[in-house]
Protein backbone atom coordinates (compact mmCIF):
# COMPACT_ATOMS: atom_id res chain seq x y z
CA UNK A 1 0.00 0.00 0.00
CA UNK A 2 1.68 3.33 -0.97
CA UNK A 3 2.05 6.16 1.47
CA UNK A 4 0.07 9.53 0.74
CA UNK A 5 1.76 12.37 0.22
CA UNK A 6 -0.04 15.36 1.47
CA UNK A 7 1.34 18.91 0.35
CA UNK A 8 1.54 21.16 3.79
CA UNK A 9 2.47 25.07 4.29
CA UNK A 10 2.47 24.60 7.55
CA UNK A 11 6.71 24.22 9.31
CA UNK A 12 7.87 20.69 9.36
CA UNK A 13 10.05 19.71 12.12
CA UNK A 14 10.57 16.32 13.93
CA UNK A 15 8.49 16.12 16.68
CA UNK A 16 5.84 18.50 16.03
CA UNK A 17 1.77 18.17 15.56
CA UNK A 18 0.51 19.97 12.90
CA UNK A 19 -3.27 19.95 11.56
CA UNK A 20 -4.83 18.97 8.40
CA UNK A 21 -4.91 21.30 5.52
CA UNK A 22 -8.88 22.18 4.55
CA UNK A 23 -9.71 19.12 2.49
CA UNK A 24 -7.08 16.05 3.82
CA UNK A 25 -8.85 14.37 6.54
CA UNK A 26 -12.05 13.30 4.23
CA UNK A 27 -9.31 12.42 1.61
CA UNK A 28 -7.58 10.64 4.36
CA UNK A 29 -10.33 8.97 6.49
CA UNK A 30 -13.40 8.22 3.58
CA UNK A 31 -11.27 7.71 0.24
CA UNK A 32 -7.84 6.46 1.51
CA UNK A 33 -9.36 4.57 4.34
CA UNK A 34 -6.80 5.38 7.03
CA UNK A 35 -6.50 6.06 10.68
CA UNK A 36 -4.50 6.37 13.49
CA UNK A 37 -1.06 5.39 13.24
CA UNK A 38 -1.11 5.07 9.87
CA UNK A 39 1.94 6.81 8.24
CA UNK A 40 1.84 9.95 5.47
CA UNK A 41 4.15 12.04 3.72
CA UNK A 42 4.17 16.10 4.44
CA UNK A 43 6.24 18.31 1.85
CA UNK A 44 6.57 21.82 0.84
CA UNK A 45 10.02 23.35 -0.81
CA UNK A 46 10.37 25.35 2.14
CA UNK A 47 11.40 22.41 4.69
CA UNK A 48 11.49 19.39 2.05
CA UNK A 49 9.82 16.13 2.87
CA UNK A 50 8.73 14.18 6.11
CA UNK A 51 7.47 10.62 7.19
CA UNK A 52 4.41 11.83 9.77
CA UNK A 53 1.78 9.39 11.21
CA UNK A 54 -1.94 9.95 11.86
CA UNK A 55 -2.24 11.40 15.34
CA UNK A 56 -6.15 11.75 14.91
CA UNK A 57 -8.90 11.67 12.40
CA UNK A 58 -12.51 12.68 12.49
CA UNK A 59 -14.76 13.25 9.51
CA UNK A 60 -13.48 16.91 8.90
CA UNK A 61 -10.22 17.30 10.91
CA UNK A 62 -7.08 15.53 11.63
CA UNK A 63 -3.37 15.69 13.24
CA UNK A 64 -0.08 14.54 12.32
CA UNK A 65 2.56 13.80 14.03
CA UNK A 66 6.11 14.72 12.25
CA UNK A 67 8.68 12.32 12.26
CA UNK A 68 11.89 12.22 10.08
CA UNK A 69 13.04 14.19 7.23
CA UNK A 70 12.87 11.94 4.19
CA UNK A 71 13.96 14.26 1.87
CA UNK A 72 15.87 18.20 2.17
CA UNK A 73 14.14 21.19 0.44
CA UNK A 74 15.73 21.90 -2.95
CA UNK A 75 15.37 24.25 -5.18
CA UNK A 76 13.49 23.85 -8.47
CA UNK A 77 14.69 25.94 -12.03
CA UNK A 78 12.55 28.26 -13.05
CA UNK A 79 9.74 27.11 -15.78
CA UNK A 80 6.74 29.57 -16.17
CA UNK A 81 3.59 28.93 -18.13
CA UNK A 82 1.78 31.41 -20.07
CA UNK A 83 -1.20 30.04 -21.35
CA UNK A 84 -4.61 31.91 -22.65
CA UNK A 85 -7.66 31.03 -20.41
CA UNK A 86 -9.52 28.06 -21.85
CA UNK A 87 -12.96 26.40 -20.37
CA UNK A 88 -12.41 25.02 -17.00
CA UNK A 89 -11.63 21.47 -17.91
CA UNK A 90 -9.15 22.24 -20.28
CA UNK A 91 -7.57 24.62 -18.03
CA UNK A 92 -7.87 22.24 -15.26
CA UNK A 93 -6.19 19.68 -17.44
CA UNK A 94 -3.08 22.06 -18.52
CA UNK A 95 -2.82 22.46 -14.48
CA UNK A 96 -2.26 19.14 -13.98
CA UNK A 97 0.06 18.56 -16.60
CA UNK A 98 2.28 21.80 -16.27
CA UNK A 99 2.78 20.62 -12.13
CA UNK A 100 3.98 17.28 -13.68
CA UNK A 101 6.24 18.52 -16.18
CA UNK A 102 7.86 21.09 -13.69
CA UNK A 103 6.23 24.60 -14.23
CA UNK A 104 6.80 26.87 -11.30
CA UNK A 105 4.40 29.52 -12.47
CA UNK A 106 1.29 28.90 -14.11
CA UNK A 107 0.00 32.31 -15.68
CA UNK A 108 -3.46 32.65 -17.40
CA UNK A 109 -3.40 35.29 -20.14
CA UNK A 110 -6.61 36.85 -21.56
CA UNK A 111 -6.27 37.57 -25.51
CA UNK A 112 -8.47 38.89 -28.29
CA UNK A 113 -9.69 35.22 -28.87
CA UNK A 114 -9.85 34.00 -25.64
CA UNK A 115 -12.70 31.38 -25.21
CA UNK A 116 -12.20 32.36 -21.39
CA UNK A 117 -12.47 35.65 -19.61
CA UNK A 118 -11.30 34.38 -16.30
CA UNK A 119 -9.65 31.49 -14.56
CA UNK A 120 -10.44 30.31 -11.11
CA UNK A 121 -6.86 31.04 -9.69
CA UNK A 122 -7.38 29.03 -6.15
CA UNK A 123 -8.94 25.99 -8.07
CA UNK A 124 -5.99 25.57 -10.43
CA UNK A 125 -3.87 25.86 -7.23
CA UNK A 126 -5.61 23.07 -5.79
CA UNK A 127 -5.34 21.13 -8.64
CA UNK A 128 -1.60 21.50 -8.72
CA UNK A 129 -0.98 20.81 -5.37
CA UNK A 130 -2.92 17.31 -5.87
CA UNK A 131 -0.53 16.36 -9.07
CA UNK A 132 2.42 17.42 -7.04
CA UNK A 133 1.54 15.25 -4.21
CA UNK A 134 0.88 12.25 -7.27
CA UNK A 135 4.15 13.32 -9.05
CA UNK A 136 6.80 13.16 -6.22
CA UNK A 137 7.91 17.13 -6.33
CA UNK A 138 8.54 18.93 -3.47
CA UNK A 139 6.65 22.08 -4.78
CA UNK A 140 3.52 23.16 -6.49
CA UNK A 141 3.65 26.15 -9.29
CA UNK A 142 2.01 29.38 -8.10
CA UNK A 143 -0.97 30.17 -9.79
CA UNK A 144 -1.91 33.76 -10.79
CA UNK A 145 -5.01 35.48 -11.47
CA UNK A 146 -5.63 36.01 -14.78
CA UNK A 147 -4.46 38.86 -16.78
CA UNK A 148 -4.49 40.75 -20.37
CA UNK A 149 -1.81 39.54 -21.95
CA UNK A 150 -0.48 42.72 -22.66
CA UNK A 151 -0.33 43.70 -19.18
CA UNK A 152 2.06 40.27 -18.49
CA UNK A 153 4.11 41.33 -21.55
CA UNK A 154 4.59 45.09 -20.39
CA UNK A 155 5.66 43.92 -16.72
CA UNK A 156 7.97 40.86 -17.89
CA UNK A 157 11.64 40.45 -16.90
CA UNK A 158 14.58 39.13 -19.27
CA UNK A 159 13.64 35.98 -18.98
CA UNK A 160 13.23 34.48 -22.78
CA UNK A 161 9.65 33.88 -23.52
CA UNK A 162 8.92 30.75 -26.15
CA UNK A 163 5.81 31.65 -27.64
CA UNK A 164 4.17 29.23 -30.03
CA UNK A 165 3.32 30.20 -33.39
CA UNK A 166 2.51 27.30 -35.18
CA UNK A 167 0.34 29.50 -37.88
CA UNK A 168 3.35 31.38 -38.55
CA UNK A 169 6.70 30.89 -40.29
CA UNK A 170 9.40 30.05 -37.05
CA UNK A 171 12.10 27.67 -35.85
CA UNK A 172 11.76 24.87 -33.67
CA UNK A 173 12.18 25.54 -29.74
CA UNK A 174 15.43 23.60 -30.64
CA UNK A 175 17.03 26.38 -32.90
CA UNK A 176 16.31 28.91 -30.29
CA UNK A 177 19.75 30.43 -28.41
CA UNK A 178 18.33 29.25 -24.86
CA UNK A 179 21.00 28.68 -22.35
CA UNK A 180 20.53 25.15 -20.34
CA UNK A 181 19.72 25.26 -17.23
CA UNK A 182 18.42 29.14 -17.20
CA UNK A 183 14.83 30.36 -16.57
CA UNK A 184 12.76 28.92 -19.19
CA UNK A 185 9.18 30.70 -20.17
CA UNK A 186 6.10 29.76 -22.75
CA UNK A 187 3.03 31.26 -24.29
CA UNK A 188 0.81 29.32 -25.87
CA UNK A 189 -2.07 31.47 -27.16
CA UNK A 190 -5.75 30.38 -27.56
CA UNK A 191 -7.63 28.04 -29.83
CA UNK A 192 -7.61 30.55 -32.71
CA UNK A 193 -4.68 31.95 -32.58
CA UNK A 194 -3.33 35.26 -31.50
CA UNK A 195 -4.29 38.13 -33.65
CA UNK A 196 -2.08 39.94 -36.53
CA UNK A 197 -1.81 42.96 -33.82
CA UNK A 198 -1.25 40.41 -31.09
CA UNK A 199 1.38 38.87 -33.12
CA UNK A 200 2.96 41.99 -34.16
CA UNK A 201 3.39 43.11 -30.24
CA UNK A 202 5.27 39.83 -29.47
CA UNK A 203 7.62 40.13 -32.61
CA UNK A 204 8.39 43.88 -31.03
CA UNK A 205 9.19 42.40 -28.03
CA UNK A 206 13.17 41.50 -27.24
CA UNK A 207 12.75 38.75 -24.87
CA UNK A 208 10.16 36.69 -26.94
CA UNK A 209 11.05 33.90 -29.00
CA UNK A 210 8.95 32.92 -31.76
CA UNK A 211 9.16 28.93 -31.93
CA UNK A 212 6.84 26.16 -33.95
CA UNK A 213 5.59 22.88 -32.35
CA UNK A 214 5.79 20.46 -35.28
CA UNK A 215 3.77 20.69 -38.90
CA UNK A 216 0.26 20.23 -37.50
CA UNK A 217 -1.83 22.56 -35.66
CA UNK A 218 -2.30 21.79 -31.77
CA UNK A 219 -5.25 22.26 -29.44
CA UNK A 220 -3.89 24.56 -26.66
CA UNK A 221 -3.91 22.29 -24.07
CA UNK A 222 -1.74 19.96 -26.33
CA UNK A 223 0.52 23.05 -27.01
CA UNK A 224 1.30 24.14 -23.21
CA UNK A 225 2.30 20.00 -22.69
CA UNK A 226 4.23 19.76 -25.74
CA UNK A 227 6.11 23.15 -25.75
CA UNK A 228 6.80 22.41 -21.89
CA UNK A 229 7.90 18.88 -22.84
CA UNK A 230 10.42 20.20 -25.16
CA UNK A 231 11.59 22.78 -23.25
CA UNK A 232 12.23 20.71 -20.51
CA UNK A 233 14.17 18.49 -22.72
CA UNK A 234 16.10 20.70 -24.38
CA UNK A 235 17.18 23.23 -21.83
CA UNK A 236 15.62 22.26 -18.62
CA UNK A 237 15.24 19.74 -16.12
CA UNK A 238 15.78 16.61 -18.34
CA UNK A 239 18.05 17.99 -20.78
């Protein structure tokens, strides 16, 4: 039977009792059928990982009490994800995978063809938490509120921003001049494309980096995954 790993804000130290985060007891107790004694896992990438047993467990609460350090805090590269708001499952779904593939910033973007004109930040954050607990990481990507893109754009650092522009004439992520192991950035725009205007902006832009994702046209979902998956390969963590 595997051991649950529970993500935790609260400090981790041997010895210490620490409560339930809003949600983990009926997890616990009603899904996962445990009680007490049984043992969990507590992370965050502040204090790293920690074996903890179940001090106490009622239908809406429960305790743990820390044990051992199983594994030190370390820190994760930088991987951001820029994405257009979709409809909640699809944006749910690009949470998910982003958390697995090692974003550390998920970003929804609002465009001119945006099939979105929000995204529920503190859902997606949920979400990610859950596929970091599945996925073994010590951290879960902050999730921001969503914003016009040209707002993100106007306040953005140095950091080199992929964007995908598979209607347009680019190179693949692999011709870029990205240095491995730096920050890493995409933008994957919405299910119709950015606009000539919107394009035009990004092109002005001296951080972005204009990059196709193969000879077929991708749903945006399938975009964020795939431009993060080659990223990562390339330049980041499994490169």
């Amino acid at each position: 039977m595997s051991i649950p790993r529970l993500y935790h804000d609260a400090a981790l130290a041997e010895g210490t009792l620490v409560e339930a985060a809003p949600g983990q007891a009926h997890h616990l107790g009603t899904v996962l059928r445990r009680g007490p004694g049984d043992t969990v896992r507590l992370f965050n990438p502040r204090d790293g990982e920690w074996s903890a047993t179940i001090d106490s467990i009622r239908k809406d609460r429960a305790r743990f009490a820390v044990g051992g350090q199983v594994r030190p805090a370390a820190a994760e590269p930088d991987c951001r994800l820029l994405v257009a708001a979709l409809k909640r499952d699809a944006m749910d779904w690009v949470a998910e995978k982003a958390t697995e593939l090692g974003a550390t910033l998920i970003q929804p973007v609002l465009t001119q063809r945006s099939v979105a004109d929000r995204a529920n930040a503190a859902r997606l954050a949920a979400i990610a938490r859950g596929a970091a607990e599945q996925c073994e990481r010590l951290g879960a990507p902050a999730v921001a509120e969503a914003l016009p893109l040209h707002r993100v754009l106007a306040a953005w650092d140095a950091t080199p921003l992929v964007v995908a522009m598979e209607r347009t004439v680019a190179e693949p992520p692999r011709a870029a001049a990205l240095r491995p192991g730096a920050p890493i950035a995409l933008l994957v725009g919405p299910e119709g494309g950015f606009t000539a205007a919107e394009l035009d902006d990004l092109r002005r832009r001296p951080f972005v980096v204009p990059a196709a994702l193969g000879p077929r046209i991708l749903r945006a979902e399938t975009a964020a995954v795939a431009g993060l998956a080659a990223l990562q390969a390339l330049v980041g963590d499994w490169a």
